[in-house]
PDB file of N, CA and C in Angstrom:
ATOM      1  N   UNK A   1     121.391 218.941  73.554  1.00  0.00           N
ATOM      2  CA  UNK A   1     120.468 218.715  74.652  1.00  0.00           C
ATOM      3  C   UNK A   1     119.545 219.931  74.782  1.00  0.00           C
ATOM      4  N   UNK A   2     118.071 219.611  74.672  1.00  0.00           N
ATOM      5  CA  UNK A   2     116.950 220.403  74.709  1.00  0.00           C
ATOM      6  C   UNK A   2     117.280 220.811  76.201  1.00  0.00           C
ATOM      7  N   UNK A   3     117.291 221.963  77.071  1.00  0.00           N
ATOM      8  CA  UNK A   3     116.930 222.522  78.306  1.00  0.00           C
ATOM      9  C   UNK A   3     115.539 222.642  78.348  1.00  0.00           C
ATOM     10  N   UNK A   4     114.697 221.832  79.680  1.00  0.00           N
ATOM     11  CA  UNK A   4     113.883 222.082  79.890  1.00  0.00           C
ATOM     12  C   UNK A   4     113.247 223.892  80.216  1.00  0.00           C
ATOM     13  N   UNK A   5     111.917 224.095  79.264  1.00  0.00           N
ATOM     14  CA  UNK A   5     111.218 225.435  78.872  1.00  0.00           C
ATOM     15  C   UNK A   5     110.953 225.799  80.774  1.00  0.00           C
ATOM     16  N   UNK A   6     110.876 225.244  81.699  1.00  0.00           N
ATOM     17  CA  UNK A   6     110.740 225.846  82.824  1.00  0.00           C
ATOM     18  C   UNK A   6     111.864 226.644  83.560  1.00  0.00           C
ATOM     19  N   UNK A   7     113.230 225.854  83.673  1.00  0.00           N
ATOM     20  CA  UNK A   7     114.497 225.805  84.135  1.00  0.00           C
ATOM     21  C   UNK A   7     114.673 227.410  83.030  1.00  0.00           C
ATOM     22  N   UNK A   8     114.653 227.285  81.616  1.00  0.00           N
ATOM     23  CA  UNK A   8     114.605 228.656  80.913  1.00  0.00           C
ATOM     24  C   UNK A   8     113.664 230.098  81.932  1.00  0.00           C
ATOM     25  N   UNK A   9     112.307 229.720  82.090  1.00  0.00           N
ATOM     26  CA  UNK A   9     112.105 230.480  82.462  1.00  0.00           C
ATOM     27  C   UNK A   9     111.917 231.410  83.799  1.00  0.00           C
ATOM     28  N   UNK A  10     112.470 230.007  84.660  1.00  0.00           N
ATOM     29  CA  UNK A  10     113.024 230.522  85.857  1.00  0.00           C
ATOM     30  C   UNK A  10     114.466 231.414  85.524  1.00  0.00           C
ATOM     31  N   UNK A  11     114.996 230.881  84.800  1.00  0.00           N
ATOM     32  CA  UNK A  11     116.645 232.083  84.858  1.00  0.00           C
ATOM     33  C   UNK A  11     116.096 233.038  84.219  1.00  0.00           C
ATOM     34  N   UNK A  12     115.466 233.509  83.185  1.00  0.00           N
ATOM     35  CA  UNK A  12     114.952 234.693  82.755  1.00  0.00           C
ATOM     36  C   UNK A  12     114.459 235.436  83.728  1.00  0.00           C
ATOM     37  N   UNK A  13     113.950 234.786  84.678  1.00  0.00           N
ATOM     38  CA  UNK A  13     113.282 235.488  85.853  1.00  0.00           C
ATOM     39  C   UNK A  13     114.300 236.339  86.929  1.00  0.00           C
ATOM     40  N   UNK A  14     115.513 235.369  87.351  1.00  0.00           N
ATOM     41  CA  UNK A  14     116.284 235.529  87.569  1.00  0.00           C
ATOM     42  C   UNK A  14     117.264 236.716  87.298  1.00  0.00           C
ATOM     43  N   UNK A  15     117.751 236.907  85.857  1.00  0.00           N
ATOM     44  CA  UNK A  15     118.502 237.791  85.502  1.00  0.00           C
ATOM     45  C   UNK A  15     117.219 238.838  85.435  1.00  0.00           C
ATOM     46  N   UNK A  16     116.302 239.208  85.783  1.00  0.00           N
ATOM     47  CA  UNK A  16     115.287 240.121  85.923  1.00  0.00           C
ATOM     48  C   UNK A  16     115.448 240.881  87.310  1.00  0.00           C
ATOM     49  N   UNK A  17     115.400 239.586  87.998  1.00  0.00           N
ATOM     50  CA  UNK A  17     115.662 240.361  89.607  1.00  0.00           C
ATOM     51  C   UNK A  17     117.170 240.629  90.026  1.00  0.00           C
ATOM     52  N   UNK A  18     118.108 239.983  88.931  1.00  0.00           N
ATOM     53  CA  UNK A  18     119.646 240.846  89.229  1.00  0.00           C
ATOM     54  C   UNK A  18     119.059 242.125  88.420  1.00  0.00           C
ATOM     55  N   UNK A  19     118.547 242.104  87.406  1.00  0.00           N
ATOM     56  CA  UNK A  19     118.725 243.596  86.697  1.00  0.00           C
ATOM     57  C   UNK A  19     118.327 244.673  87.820  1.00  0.00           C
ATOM     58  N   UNK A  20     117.778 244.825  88.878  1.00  0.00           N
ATOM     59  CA  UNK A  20     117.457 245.714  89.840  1.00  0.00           C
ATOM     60  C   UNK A  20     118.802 246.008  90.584  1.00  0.00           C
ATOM     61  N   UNK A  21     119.925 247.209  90.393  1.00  0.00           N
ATOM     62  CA  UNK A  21     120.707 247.843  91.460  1.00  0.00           C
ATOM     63  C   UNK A  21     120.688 247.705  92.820  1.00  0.00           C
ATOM     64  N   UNK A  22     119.019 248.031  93.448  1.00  0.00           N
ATOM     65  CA  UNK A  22     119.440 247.729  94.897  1.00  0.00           C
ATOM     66  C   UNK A  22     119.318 246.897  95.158  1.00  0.00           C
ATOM     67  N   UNK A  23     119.034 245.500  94.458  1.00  0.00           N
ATOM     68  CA  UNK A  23     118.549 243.870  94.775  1.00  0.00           C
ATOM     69  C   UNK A  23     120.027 243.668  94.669  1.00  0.00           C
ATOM     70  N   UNK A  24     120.677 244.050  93.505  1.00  0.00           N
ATOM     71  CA  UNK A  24     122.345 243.241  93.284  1.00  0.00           C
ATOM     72  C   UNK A  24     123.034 244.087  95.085  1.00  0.00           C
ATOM     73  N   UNK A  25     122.599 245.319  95.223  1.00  0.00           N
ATOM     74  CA  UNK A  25     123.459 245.638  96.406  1.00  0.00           C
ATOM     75  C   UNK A  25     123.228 244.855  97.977  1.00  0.00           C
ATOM     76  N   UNK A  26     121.781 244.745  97.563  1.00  0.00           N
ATOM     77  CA  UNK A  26     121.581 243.864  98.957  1.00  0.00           C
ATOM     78  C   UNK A  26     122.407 242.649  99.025  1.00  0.00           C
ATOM     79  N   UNK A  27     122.242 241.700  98.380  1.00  0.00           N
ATOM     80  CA  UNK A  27     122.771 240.711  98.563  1.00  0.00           C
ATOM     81  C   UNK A  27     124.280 240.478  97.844  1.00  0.00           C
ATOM     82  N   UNK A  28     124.899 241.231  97.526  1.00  0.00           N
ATOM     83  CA  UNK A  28     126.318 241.459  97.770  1.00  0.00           C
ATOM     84  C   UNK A  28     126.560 242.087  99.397  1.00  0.00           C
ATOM     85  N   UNK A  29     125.876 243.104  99.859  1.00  0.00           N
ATOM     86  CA  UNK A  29     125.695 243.180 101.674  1.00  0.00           C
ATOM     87  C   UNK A  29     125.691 241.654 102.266  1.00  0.00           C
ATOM     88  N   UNK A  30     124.611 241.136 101.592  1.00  0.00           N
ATOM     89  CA  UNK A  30     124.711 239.835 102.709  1.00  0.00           C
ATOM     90  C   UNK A  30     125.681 238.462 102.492  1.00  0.00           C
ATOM     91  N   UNK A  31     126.679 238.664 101.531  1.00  0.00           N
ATOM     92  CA  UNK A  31     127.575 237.984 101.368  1.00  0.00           C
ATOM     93  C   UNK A  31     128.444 237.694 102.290  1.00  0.00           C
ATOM     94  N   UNK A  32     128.342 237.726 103.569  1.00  0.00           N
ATOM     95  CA  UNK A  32     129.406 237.659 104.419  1.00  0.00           C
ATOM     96  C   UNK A  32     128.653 237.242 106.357  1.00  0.00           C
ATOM     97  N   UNK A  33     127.418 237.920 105.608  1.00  0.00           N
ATOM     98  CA  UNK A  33     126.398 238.057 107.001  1.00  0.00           C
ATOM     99  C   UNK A  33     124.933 237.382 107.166  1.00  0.00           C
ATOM    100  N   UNK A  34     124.075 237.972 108.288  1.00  0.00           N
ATOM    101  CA  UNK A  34     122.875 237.988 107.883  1.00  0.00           C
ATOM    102  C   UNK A  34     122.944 239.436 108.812  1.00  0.00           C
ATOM    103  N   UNK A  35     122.150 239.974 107.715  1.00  0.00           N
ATOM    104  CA  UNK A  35     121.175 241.516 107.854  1.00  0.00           C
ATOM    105  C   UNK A  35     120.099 241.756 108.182  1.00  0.00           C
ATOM    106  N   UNK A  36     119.202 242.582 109.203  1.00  0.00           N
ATOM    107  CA  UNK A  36     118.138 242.582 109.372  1.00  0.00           C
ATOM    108  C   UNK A  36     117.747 243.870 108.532  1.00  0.00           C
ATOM    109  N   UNK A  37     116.251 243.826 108.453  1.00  0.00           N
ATOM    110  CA  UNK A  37     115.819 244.995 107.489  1.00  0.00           C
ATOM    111  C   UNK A  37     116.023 246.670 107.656  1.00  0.00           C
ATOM    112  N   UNK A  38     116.102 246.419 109.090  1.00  0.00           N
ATOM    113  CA  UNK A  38     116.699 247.889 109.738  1.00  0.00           C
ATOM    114  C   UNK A  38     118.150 248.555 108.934  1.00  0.00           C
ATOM    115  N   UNK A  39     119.026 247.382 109.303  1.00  0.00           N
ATOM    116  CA  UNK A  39     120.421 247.412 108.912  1.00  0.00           C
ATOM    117  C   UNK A  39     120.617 247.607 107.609  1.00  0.00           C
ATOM    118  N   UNK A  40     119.732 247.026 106.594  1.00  0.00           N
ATOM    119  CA  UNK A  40     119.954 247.126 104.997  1.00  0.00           C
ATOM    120  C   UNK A  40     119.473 248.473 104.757  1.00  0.00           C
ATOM    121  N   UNK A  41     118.131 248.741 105.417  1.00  0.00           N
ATOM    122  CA  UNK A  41     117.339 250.121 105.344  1.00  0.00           C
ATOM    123  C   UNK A  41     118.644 251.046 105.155  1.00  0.00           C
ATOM    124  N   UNK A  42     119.377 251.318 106.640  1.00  0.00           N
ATOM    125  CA  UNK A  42     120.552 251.711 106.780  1.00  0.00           C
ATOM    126  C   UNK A  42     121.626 252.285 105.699  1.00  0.00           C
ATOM    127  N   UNK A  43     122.370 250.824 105.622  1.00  0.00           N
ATOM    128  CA  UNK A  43     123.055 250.183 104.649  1.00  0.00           C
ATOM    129  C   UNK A  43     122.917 251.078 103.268  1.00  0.00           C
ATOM    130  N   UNK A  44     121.912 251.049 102.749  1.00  0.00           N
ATOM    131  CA  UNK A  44     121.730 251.338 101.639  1.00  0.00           C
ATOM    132  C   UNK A  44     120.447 252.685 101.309  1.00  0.00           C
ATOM    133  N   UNK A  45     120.856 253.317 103.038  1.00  0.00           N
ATOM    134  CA  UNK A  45     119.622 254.737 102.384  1.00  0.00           C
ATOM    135  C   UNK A  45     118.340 254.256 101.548  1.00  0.00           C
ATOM    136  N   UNK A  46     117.825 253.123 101.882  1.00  0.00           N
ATOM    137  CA  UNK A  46     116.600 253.253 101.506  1.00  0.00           C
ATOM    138  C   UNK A  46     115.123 253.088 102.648  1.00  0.00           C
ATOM    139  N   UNK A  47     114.467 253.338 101.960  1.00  0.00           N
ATOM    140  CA  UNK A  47     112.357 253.624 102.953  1.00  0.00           C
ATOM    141  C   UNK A  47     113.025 251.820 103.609  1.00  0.00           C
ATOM    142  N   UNK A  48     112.358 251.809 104.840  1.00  0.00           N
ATOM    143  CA  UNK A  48     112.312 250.150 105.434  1.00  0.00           C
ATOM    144  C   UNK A  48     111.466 249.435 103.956  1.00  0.00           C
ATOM    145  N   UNK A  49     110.117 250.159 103.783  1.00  0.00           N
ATOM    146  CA  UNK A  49     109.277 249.179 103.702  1.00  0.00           C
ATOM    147  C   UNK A  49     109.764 249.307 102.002  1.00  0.00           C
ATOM    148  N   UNK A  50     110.646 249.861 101.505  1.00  0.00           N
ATOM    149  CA  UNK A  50     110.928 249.591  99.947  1.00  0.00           C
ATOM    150  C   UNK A  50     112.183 248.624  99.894  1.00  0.00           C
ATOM    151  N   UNK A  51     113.177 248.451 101.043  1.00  0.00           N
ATOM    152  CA  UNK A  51     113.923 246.933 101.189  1.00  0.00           C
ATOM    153  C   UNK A  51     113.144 245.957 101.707  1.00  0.00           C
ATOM    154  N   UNK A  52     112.225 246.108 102.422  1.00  0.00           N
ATOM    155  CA  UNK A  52     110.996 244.699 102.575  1.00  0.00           C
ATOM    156  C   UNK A  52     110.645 244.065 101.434  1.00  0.00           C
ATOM    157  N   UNK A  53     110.100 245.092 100.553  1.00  0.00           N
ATOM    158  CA  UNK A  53     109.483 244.497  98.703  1.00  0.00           C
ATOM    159  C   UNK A  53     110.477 243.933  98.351  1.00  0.00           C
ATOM    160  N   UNK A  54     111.844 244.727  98.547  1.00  0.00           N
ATOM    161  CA  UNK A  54     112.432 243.718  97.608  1.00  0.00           C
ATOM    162  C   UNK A  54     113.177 242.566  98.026  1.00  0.00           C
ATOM    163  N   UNK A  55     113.432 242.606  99.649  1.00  0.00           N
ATOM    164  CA  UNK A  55     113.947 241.469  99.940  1.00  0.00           C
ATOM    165  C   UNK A  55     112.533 240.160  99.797  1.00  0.00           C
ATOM    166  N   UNK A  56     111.449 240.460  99.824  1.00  0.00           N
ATOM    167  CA  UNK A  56     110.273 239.088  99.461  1.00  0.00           C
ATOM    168  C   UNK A  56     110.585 238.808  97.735  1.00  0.00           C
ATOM    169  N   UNK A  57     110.617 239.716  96.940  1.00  0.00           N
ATOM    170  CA  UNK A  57     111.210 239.564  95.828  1.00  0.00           C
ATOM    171  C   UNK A  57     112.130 238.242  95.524  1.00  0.00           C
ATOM    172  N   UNK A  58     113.024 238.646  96.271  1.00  0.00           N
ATOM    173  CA  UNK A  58     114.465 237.985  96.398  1.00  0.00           C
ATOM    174  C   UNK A  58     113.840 236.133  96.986  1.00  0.00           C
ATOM    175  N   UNK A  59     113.891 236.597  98.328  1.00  0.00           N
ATOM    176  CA  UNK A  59     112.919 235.400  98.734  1.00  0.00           C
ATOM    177  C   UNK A  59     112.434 234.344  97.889  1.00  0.00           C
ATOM    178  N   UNK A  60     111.110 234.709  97.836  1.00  0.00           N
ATOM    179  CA  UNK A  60     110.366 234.689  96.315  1.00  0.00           C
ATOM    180  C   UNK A  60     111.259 233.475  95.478  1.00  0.00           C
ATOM    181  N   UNK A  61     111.925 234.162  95.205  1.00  0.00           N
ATOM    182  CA  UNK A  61     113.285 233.143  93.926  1.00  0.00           C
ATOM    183  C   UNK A  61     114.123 232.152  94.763  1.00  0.00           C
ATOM    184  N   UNK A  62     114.199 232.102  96.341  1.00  0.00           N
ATOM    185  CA  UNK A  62     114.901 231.532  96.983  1.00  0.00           C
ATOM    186  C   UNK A  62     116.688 232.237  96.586  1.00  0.00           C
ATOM    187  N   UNK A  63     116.694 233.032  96.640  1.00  0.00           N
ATOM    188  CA  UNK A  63     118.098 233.537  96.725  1.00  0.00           C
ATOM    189  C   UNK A  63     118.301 234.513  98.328  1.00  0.00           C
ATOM    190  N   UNK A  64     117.552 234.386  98.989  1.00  0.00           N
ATOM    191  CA  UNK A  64     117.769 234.847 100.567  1.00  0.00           C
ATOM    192  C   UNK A  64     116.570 233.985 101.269  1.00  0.00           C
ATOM    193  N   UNK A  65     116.945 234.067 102.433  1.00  0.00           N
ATOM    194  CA  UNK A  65     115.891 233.198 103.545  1.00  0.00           C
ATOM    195  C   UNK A  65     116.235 234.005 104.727  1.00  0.00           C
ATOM    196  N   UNK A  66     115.636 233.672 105.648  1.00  0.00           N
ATOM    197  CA  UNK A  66     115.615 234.636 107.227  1.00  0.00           C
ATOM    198  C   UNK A  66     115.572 233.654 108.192  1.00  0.00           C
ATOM    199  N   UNK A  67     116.216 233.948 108.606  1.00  0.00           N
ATOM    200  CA  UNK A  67     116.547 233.677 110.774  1.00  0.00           C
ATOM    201  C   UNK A  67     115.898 234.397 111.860  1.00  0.00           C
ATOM    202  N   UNK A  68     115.138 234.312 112.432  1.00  0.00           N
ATOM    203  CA  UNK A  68     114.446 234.608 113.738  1.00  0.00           C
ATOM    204  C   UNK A  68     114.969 234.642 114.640  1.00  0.00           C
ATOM    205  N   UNK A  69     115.883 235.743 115.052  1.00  0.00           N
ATOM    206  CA  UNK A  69     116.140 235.898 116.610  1.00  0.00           C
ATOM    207  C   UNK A  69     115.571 236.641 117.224  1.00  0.00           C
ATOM    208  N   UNK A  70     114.887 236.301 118.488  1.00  0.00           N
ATOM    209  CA  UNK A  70     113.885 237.460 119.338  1.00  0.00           C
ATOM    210  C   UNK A  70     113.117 237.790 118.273  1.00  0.00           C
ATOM    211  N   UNK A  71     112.633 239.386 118.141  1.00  0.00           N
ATOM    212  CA  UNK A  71     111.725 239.611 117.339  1.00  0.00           C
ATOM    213  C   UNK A  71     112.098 240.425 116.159  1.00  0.00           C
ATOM    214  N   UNK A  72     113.410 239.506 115.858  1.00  0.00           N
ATOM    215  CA  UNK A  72     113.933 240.160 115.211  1.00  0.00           C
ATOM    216  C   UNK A  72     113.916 239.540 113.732  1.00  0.00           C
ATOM    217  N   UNK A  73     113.984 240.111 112.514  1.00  0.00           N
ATOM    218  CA  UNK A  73     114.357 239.043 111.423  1.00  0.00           C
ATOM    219  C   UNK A  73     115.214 239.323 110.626  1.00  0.00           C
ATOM    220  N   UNK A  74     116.284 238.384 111.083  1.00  0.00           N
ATOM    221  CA  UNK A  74     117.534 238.920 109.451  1.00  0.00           C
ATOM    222  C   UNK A  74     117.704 238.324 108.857  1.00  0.00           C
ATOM    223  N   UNK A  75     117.754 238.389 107.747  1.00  0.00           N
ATOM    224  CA  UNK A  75     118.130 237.896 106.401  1.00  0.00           C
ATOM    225  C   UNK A  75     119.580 237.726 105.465  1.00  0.00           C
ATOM    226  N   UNK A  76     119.682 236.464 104.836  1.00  0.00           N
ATOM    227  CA  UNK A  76     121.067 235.675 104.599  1.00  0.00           C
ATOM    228  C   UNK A  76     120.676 235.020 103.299  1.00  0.00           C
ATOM    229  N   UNK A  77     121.984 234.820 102.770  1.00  0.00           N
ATOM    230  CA  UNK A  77     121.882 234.685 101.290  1.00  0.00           C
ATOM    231  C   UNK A  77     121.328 233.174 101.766  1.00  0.00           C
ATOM    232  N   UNK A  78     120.114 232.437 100.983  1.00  0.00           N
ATOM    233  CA  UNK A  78     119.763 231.467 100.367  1.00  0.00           C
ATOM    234  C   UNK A  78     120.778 230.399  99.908  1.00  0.00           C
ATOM    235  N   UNK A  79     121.354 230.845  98.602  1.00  0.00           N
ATOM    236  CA  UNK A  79     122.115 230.296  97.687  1.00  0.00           C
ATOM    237  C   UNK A  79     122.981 231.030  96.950  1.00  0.00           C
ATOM    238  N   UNK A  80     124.004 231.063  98.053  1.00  0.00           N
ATOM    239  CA  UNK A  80     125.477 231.780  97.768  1.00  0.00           C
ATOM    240  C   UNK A  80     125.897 231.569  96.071  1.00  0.00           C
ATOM    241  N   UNK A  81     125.773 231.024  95.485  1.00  0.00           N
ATOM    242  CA  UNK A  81     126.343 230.636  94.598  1.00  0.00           C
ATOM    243  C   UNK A  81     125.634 231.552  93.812  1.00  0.00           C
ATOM    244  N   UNK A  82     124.719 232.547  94.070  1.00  0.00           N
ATOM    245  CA  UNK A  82     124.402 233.536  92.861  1.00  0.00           C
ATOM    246  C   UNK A  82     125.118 234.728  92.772  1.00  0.00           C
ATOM    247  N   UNK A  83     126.085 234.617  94.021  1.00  0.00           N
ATOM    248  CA  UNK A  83     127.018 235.904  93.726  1.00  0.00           C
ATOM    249  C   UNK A  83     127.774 235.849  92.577  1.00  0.00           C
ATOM    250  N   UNK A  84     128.011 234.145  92.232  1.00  0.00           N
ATOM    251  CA  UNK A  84     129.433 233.735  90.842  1.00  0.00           C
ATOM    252  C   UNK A  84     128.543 234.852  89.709  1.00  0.00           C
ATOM    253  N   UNK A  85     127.123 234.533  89.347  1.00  0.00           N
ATOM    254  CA  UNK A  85     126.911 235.441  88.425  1.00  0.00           C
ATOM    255  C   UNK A  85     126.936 236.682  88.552  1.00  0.00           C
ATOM    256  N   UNK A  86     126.666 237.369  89.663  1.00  0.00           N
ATOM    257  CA  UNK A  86     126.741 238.833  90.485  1.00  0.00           C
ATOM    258  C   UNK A  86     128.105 239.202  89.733  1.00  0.00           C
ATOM    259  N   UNK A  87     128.967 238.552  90.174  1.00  0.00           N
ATOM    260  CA  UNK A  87     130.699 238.463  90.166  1.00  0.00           C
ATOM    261  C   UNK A  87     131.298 238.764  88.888  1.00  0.00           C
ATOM    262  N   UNK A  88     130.506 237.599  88.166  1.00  0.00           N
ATOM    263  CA  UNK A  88     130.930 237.555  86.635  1.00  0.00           C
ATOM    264  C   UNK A  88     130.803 238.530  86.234  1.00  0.00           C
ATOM    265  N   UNK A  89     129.391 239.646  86.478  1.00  0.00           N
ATOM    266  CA  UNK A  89     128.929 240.466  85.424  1.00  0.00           C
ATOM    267  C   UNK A  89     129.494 241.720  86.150  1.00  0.00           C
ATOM    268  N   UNK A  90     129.708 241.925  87.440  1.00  0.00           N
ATOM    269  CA  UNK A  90     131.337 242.990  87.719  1.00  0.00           C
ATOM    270  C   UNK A  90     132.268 243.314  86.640  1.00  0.00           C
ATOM    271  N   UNK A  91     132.920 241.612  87.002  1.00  0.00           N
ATOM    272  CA  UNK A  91     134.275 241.970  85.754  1.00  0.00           C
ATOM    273  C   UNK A  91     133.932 242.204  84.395  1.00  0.00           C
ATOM    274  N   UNK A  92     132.766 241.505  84.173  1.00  0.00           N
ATOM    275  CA  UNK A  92     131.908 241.712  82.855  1.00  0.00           C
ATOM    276  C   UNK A  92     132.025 243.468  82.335  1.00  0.00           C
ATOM    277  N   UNK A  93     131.122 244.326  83.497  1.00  0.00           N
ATOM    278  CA  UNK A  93     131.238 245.602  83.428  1.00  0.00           C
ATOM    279  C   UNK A  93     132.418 246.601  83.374  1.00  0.00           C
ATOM    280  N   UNK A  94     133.661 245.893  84.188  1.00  0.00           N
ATOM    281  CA  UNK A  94     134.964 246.808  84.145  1.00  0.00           C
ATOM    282  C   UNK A  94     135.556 246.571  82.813  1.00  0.00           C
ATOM    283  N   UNK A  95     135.522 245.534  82.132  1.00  0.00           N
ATOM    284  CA  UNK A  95     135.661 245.771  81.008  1.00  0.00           C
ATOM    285  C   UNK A  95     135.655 246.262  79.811  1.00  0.00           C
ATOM    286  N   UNK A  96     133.744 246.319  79.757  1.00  0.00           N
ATOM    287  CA  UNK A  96     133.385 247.726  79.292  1.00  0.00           C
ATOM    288  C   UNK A  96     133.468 249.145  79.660  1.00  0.00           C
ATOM    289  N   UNK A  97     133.606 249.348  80.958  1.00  0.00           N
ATOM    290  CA  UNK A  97     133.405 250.584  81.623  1.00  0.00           C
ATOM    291  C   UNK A  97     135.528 250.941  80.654  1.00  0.00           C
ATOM    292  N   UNK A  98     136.320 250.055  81.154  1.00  0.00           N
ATOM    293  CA  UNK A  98     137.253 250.341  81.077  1.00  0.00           C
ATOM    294  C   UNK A  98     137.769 250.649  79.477  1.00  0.00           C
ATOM    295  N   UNK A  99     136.869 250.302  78.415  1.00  0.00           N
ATOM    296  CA  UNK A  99     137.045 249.822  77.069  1.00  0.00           C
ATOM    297  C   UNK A  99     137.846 248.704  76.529  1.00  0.00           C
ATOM    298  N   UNK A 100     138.142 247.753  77.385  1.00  0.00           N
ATOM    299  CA  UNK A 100     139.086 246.555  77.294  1.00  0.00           C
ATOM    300  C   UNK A 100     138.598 245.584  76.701  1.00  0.00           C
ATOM    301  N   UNK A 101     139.268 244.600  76.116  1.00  0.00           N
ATOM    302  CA  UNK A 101     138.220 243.460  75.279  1.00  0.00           C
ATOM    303  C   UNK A 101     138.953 242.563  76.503  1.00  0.00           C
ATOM    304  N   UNK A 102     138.173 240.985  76.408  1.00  0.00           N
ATOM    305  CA  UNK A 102     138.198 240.336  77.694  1.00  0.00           C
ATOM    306  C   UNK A 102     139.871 239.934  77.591  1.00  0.00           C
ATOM    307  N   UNK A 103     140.487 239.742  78.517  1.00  0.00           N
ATOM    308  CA  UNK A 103     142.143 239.659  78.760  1.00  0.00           C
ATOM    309  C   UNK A 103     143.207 240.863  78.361  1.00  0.00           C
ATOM    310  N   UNK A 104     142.573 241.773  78.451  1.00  0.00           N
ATOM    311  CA  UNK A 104     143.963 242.799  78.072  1.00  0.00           C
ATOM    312  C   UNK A 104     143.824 243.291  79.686  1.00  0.00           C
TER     313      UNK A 104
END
């Protein structure tokens, strides 16, 4: 079965915006919550307006969306289900980090 050339180049896109550290940290943060930009700012020692870029980033791909309370806006995973790859490539890494081949 041919995979449609779009569906390809949306996940290429994808594993582009996991390849960014503080994009994978944000939304492992919001795995449990919703965060406002203050709180991630916080969270993760970074400028407000350099977790803004990247939470529209994120957005952007539909892997977070935002809630409006008061004048406030926090932000919540989209589509939970991108942590499984988040997840995968964890254990993926302790493996290597650890020098283990997969099951030892």
């Amino acid at each position: 079965m041919l995979l449609n050339i779009n569906y390809l180049n949306e996940a290429s896109q994808i594993f582009k915006i996991l390849s960014n550290e503080t994009r994978l940290k944000m939304l492992v943060n919001l795995e449990n919550k919703s965060i406002s930009v203050n709180d991630l700012s916080s969270l993760l020692n970074i400028e407000q307006s350099a977790v803004s870029h990247q939470l529209s980033i994120l957005k952007k791909h539909q892997l977070v969306d935002t809630d409006r309370v008061g004048k406030s806006i926090y932000y919540r995973l989209d589509d939970p289900h991108i942590l499984d790859i988040v997840n995968e490539a964890v254990q993926h890494s302790s493996h290597v980090i650890r020098v283990k081949k997969h099951g030892e």
